[in-house]
C-alpha atoms as a PDB file:
ATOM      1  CA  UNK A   1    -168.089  14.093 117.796  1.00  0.00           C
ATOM      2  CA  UNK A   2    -167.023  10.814 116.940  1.00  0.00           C
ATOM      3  CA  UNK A   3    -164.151   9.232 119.216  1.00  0.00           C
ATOM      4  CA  UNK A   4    -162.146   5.852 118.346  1.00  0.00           C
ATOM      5  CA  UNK A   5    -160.657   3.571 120.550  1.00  0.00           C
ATOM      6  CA  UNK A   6    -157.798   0.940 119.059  1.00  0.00           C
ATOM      7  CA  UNK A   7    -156.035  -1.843 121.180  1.00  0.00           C
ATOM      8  CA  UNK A   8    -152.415  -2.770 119.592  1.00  0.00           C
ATOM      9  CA  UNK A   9    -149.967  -4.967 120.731  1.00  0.00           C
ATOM     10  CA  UNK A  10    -146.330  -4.799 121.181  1.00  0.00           C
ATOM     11  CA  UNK A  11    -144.474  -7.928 121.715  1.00  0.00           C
ATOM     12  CA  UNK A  12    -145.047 -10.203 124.485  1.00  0.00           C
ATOM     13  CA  UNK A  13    -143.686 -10.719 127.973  1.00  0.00           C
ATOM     14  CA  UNK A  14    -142.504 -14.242 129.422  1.00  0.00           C
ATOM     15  CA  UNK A  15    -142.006 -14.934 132.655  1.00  0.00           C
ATOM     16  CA  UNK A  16    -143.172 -18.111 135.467  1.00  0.00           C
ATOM     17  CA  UNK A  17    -146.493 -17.608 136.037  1.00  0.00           C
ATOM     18  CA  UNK A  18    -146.585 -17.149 139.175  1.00  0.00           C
ATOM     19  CA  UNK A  19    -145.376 -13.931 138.711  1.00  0.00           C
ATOM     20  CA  UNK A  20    -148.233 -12.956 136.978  1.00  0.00           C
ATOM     21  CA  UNK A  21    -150.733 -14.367 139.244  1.00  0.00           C
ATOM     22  CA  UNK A  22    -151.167 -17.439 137.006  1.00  0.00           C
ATOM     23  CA  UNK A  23    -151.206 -21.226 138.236  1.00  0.00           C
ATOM     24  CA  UNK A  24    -149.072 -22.539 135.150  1.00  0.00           C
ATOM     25  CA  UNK A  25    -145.274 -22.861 135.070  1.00  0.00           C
ATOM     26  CA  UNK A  26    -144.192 -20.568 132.006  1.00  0.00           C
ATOM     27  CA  UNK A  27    -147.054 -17.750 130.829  1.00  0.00           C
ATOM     28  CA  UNK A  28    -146.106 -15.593 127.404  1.00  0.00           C
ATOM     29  CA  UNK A  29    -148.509 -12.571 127.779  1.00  0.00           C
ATOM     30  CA  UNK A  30    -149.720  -9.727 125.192  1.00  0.00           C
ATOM     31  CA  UNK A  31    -147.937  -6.110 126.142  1.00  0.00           C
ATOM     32  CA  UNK A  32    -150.938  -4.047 124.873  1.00  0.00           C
ATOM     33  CA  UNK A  33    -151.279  -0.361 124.614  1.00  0.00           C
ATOM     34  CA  UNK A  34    -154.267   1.421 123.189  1.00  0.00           C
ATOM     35  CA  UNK A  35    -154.972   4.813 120.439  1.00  0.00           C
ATOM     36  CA  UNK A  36    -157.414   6.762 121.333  1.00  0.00           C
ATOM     37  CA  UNK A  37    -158.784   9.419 118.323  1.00  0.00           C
ATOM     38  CA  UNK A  38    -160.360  12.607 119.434  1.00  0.00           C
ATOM     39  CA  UNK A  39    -161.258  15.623 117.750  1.00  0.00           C
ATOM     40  CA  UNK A  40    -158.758  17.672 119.882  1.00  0.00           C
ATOM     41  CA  UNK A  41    -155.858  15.180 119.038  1.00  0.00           C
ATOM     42  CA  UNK A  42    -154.601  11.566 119.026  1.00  0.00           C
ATOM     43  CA  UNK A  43    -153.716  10.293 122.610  1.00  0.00           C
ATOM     44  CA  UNK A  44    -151.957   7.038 123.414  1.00  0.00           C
ATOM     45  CA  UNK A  45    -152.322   5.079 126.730  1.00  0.00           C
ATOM     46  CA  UNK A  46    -148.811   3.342 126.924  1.00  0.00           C
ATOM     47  CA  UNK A  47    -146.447   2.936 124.184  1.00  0.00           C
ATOM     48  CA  UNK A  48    -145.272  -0.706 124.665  1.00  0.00           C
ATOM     49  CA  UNK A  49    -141.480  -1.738 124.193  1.00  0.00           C
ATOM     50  CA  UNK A  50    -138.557   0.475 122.818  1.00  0.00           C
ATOM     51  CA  UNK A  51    -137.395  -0.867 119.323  1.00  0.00           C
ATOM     52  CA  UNK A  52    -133.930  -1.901 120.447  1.00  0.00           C
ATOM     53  CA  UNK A  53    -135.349  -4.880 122.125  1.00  0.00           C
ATOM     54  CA  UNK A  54    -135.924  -6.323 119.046  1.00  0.00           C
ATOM     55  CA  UNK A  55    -132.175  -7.291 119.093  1.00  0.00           C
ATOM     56  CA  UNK A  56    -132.093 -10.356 121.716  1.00  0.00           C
ATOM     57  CA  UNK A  57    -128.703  -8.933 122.739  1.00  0.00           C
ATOM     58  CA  UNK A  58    -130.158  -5.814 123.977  1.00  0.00           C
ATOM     59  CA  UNK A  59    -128.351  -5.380 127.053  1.00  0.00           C
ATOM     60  CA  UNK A  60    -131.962  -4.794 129.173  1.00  0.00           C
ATOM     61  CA  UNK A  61    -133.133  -8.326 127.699  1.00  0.00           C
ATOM     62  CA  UNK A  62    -130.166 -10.187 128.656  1.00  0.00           C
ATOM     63  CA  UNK A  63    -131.074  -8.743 132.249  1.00  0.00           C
ATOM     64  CA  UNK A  64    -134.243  -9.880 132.045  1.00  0.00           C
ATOM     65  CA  UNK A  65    -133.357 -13.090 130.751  1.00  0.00           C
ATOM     66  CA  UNK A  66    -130.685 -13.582 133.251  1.00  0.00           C
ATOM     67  CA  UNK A  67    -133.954 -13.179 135.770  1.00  0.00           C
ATOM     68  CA  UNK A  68    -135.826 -15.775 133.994  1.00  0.00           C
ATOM     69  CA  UNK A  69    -137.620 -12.914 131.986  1.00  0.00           C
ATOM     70  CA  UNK A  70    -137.489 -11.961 128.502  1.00  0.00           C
ATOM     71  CA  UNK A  71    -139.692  -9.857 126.037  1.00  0.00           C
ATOM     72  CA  UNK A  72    -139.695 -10.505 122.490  1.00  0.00           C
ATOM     73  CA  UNK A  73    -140.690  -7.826 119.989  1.00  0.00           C
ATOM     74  CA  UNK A  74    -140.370  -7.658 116.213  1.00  0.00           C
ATOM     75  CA  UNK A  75    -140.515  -4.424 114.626  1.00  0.00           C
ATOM     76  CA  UNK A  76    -143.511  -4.523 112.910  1.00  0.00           C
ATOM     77  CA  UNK A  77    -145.452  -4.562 116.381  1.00  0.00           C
ATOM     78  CA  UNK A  78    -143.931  -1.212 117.822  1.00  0.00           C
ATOM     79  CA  UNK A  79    -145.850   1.648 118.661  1.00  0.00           C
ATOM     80  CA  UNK A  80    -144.685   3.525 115.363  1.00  0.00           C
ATOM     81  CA  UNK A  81    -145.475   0.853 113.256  1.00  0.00           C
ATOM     82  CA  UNK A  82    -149.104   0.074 114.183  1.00  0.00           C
ATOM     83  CA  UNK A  83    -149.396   3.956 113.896  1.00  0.00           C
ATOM     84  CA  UNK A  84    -148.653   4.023 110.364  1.00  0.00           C
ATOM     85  CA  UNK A  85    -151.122   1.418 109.902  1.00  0.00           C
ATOM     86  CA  UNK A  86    -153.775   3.216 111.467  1.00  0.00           C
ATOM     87  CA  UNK A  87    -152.342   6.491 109.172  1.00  0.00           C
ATOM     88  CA  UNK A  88    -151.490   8.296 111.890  1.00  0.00           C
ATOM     89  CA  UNK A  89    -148.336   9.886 111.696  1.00  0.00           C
ATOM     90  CA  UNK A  90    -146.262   9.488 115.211  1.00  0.00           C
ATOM     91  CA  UNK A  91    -144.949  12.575 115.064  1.00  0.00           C
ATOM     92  CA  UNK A  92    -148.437  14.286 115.387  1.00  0.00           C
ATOM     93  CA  UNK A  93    -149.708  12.275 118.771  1.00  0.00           C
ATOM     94  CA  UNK A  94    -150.838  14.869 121.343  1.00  0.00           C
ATOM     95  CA  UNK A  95    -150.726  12.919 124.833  1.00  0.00           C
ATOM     96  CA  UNK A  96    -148.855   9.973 125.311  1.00  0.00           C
ATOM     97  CA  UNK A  97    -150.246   8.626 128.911  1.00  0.00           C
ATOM     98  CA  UNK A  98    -148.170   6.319 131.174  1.00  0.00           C
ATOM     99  CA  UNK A  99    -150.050   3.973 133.234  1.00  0.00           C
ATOM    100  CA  UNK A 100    -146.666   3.715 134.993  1.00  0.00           C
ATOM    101  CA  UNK A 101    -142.668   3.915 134.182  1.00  0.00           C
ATOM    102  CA  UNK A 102    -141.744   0.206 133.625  1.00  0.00           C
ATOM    103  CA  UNK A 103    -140.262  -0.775 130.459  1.00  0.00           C
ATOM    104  CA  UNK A 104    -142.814  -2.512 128.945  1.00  0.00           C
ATOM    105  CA  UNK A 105    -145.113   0.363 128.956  1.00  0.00           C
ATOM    106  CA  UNK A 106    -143.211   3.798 128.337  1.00  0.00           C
ATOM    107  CA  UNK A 107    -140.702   1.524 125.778  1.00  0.00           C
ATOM    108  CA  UNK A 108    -142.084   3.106 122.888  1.00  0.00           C
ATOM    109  CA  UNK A 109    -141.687   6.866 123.672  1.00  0.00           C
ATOM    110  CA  UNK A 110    -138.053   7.069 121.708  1.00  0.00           C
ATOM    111  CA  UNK A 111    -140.792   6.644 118.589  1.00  0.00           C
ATOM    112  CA  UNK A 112    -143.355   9.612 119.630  1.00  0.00           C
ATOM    113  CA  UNK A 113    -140.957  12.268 119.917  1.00  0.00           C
ATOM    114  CA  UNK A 114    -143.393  15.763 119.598  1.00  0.00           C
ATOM    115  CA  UNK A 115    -145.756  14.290 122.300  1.00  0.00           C
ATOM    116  CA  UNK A 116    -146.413  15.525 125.469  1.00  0.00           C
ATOM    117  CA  UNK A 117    -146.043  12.934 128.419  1.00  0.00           C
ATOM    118  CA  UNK A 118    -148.835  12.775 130.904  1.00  0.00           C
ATOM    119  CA  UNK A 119    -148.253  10.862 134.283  1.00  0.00           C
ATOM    120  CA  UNK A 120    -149.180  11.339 138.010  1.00  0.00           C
ATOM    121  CA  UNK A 121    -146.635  13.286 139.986  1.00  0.00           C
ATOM    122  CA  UNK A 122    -145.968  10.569 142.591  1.00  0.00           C
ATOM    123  CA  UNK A 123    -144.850   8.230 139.820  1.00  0.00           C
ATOM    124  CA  UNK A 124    -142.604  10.797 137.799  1.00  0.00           C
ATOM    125  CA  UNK A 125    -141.098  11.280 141.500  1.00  0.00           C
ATOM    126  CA  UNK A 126    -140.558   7.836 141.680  1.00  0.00           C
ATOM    127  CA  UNK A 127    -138.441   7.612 139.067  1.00  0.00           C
ATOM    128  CA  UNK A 128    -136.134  10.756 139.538  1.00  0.00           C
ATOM    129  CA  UNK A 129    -135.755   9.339 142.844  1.00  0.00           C
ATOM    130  CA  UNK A 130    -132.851   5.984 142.842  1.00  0.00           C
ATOM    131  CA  UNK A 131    -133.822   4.083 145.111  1.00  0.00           C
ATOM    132  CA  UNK A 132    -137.558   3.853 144.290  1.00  0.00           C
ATOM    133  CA  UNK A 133    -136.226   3.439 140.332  1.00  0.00           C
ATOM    134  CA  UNK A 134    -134.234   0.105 141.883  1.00  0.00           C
ATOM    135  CA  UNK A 135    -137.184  -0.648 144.201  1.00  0.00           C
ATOM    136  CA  UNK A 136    -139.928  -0.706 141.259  1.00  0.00           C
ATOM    137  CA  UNK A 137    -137.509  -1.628 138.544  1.00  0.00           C
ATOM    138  CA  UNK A 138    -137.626   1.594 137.024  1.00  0.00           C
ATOM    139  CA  UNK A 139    -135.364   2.194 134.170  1.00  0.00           C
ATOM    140  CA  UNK A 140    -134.770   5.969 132.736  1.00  0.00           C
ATOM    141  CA  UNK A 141    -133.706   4.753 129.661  1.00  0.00           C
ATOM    142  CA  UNK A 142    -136.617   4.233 128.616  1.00  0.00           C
ATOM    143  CA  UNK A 143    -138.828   7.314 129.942  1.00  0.00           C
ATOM    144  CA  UNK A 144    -136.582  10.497 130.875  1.00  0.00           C
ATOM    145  CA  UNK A 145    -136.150  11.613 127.339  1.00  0.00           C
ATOM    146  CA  UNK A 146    -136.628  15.061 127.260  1.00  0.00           C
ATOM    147  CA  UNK A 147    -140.288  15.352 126.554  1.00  0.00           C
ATOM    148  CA  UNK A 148    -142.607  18.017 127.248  1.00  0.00           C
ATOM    149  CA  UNK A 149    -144.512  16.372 130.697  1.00  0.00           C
ATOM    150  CA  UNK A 150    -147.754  17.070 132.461  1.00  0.00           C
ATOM    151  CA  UNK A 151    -147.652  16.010 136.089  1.00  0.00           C
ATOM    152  CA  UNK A 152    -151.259  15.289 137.229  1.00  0.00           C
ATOM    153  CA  UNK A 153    -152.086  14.813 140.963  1.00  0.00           C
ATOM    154  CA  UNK A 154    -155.446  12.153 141.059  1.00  0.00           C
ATOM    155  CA  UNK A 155    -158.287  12.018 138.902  1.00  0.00           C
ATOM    156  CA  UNK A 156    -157.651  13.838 135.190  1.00  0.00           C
ATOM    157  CA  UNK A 157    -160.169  14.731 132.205  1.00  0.00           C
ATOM    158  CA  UNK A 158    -157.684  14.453 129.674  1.00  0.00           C
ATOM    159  CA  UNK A 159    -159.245  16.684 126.729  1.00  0.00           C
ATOM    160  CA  UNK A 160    -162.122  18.482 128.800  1.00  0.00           C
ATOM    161  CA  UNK A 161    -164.733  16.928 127.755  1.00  0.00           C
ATOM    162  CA  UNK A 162    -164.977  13.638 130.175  1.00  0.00           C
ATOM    163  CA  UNK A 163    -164.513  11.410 127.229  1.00  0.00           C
ATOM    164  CA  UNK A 164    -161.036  10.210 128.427  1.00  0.00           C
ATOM    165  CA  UNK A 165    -160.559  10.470 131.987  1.00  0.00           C
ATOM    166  CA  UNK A 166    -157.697   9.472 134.389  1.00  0.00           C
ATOM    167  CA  UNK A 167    -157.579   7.443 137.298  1.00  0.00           C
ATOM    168  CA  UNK A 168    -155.292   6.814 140.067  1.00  0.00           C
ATOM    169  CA  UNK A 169    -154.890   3.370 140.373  1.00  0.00           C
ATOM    170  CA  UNK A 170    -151.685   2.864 143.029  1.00  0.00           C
ATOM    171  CA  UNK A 171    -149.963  -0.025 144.128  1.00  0.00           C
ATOM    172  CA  UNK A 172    -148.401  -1.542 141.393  1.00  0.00           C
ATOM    173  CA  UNK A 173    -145.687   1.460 141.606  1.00  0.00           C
ATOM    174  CA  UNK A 174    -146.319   4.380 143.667  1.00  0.00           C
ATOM    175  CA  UNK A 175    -148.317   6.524 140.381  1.00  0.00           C
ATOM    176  CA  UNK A 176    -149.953   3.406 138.398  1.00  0.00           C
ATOM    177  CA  UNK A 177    -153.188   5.464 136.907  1.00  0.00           C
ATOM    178  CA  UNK A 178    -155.842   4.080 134.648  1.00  0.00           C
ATOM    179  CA  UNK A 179    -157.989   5.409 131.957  1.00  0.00           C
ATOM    180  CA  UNK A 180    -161.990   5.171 130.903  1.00  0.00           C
ATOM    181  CA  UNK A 181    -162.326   6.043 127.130  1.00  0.00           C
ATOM    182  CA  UNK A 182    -166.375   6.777 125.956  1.00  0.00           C
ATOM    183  CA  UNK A 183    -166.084   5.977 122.667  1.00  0.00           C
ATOM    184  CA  UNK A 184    -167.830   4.821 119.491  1.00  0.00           C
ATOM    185  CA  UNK A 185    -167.135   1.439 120.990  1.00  0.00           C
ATOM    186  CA  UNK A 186    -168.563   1.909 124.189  1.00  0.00           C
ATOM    187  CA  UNK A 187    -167.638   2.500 127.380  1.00  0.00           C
ATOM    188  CA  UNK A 188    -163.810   0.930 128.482  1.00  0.00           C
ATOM    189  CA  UNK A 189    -161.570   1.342 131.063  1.00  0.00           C
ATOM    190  CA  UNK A 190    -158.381   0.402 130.277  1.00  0.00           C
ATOM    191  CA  UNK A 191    -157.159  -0.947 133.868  1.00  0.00           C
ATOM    192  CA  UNK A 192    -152.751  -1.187 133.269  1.00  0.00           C
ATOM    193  CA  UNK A 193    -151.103  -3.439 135.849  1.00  0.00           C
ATOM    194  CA  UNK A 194    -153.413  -2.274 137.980  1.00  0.00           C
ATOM    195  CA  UNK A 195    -154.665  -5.897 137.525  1.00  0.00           C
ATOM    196  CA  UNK A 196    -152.724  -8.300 135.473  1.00  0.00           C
ATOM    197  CA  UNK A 197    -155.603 -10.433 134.207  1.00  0.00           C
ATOM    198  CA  UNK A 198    -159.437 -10.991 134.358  1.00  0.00           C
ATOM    199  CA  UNK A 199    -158.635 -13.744 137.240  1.00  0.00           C
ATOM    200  CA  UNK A 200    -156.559 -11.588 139.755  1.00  0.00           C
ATOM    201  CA  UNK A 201    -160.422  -9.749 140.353  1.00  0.00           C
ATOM    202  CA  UNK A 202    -160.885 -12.550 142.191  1.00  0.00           C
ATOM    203  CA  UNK A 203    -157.406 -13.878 143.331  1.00  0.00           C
ATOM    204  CA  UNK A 204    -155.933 -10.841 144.198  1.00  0.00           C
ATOM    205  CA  UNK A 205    -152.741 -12.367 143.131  1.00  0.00           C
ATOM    206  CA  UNK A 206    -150.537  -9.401 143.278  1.00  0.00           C
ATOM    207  CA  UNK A 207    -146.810  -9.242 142.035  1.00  0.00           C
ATOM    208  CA  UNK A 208    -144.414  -9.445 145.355  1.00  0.00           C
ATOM    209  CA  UNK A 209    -142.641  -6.334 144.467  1.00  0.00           C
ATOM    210  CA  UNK A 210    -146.381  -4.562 145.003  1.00  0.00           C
ATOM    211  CA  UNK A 211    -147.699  -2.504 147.654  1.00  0.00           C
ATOM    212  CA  UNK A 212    -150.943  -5.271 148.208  1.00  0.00           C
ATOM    213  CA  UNK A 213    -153.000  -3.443 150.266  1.00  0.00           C
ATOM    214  CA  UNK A 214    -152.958   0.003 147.770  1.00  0.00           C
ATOM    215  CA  UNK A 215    -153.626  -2.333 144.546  1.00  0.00           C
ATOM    216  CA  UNK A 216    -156.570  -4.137 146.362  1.00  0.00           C
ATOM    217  CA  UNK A 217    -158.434  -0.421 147.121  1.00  0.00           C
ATOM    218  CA  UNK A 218    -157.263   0.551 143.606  1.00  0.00           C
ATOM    219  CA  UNK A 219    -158.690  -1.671 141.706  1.00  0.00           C
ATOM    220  CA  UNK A 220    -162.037  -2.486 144.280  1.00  0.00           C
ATOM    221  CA  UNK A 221    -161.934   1.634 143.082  1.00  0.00           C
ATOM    222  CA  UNK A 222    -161.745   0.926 139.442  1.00  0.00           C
ATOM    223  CA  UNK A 223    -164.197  -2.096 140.033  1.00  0.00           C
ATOM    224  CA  UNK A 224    -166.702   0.393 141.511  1.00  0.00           C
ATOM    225  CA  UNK A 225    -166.929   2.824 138.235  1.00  0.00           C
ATOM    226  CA  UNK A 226    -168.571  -0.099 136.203  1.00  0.00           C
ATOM    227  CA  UNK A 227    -171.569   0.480 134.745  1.00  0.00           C
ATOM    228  CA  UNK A 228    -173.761  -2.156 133.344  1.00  0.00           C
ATOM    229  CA  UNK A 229    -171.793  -2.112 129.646  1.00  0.00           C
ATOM    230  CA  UNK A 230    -168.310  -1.330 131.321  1.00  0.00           C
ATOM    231  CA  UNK A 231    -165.976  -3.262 129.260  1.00  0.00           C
ATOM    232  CA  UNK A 232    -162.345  -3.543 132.025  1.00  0.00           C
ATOM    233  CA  UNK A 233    -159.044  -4.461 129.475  1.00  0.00           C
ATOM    234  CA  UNK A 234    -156.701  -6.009 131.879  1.00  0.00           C
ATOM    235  CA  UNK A 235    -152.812  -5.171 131.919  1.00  0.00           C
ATOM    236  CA  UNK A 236    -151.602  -8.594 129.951  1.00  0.00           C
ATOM    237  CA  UNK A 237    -154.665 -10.383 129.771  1.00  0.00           C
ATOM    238  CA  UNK A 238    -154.186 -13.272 127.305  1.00  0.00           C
ATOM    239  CA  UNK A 239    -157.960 -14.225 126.888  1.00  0.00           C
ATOM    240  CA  UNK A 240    -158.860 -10.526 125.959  1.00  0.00           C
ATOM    241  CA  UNK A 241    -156.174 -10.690 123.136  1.00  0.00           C
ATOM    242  CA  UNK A 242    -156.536 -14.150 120.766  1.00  0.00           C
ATOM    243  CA  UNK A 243    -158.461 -14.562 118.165  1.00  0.00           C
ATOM    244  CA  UNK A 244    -161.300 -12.062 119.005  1.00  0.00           C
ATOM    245  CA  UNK A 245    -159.082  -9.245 120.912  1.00  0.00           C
ATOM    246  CA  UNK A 246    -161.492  -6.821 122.817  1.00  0.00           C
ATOM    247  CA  UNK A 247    -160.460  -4.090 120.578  1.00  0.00           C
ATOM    248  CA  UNK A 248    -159.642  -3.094 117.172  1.00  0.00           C
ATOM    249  CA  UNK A 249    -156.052  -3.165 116.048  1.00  0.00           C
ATOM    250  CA  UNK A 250    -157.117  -1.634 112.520  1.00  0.00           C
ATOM    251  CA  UNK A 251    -159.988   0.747 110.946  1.00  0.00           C
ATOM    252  CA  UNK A 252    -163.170  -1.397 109.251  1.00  0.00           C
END
C-alpha cells in the first residue's frame, strides 16, 4: 500500500510581522495546503484561497488590505490547478480536512465540490455561531457551501488504517486540528496555525486574537508525538517552503 504525501502552495499572505510572531516589519508568507494519496481515496488537508481573490478588488481583500493585510493569489496556484497537475481530477477528492475555518485555509472548497468536509465539531459550531465567526474572523463565504460534512469530536483515523490521523490542536480558533500522514515520505505532521513557524516552538509568539494558554498545551501535545524522524510542517513557515520546500509539489 503505497501512500503519497504532496505540499502545494496557494498564494501568499502579508501582513507586519509581528502578527505572525516574526521580529521584522513586513513578512510575505507561503499559504500551504497538502494532497495526501491513499488507496481508499485522495484527501486534502486545507484548500488554500478561493479563486476570486485573484481579483485585487475582491471585496474580502480590500478588507484585509484596509487592515494592513492582503493575500495575493494567481490562478495557477489554486487548489484546482495544482490538482490537475498532479492528474487528479478535483471533482474525485474524497475528504477535504479543515485545520480550521479562516479564509486562507477552507478558500479553495468552491473548487472541490463532490468532497466531503471533515472538521471538529467545536469549530463547525464556531462558525454557525456570529459572534464567534466575528470573534475568530470567520467568514461563511468561504466554508458553508453546502457540502456533505463529517463532524469529528478529538482524535480521528481518517481512512482506518492509522495512516492519516487527526489531531485536536485548539487555540488558534476554538476546533484548529492537525494531521500526521505515514507515508512513502516518512512520517509528517502537518501542524496548521497551530504554530505559525519553526521559531514560535520556542517563542510561543501567539497571534493576539488566540486563546494562549490552549495553543501552548496544543502544540507541547503535537510536540510530544515526535518520533525520532518526525518531520513538523509549520502553518506559513517560509524556511520550509524556498528553494528546497519540505515536500513535493509534483510526481518524480
Amino acid at each position: 500500500m503505497t501512500i503519497r504525501l504532496f505540499g502545494c502552495v496557494c498564494g501568499q499572505f502579508h501582513s507586519p510581522g509581528s502578527g505572525l510572531g516574526m521580529d521584522v516589519e513586513r513578512v510575505a508568507v507561503p499559504i500551504p495546503f497538502y494532497v495526501v494519496e491513499h488507496p481508499d481515496g485522495v484527501a486534502l488537508f486545507d484548500c488554500g484561497l478561493h479563486a476570486e481573490l485573484c481579483d485585487p478588488a475582491d471585496p474580502y481583500r480590500q478588507r484585509l488590505q484596509g487592515q494592513d493585510l492582503d493575500s495575493p493569489v494567481e490562478a495557477h496556484e489554486l487548489a484546482a490547478a495544482h490538482l490537475e497537475r498532479l492528474d487528479i481530477d478535483p471533482a474525485s477528492v474524497r475528504y477535504v480536512v479543515l485545520s480550521h475555518l479562516h479564509f486562507d485555509h477552507a478558500g479553495g472548497l468552491h473548487q472541490l465540490r463532490n468532497a466531503t468536509v471533515v472538521v471538529q465539531a467545536r469549530e463547525w459550531a464556531a462558525g454557525a455561531d456570529a459572534d464567534m465567526r466575528q470573534r475568530y474572523a470567520l467568514p461563511r463565504r468561504f466554508f458553508d457551501l453546502g457540502h456533505d460534512v463529517k463532524l469529528v469530536d478529538g482524535e480521528h483515523d481518517l481512512f482506518g488504517d492509522g495512516t492519516v490521523t487527526l489531531h485536536p490542536s485548539f487555540g488558534h480558533t476554538p476546533g484548529h486540528q492537525s494531521m500526521r500522514v505515514r507515508s512513502a515520505a516518512g512520517d509528517h505532521i502537518l501542524v496548521g496555525d497551530a504554530c505559525y513557524h519553526g521559531g514560535v516552538v520556542e517563542t510561543r509568539a501567539f497571534p493576539a486574537h488566540a486563546d494562549h494558554a490552549a495553543m501552548g498545551q496544543s502544540l507541547d501535545a503535537l510536540l510530544a508525538l515526535r518520533g525520532p524522524d518526525t518531520v513538523m510542517v509549520f502553518g506559513h513557515d517560509p524556511a520550509q517552503w524556498g528553494e528546497r520546500p519540505v515536500l513535493p509539489s509534483a510526481r518524480d
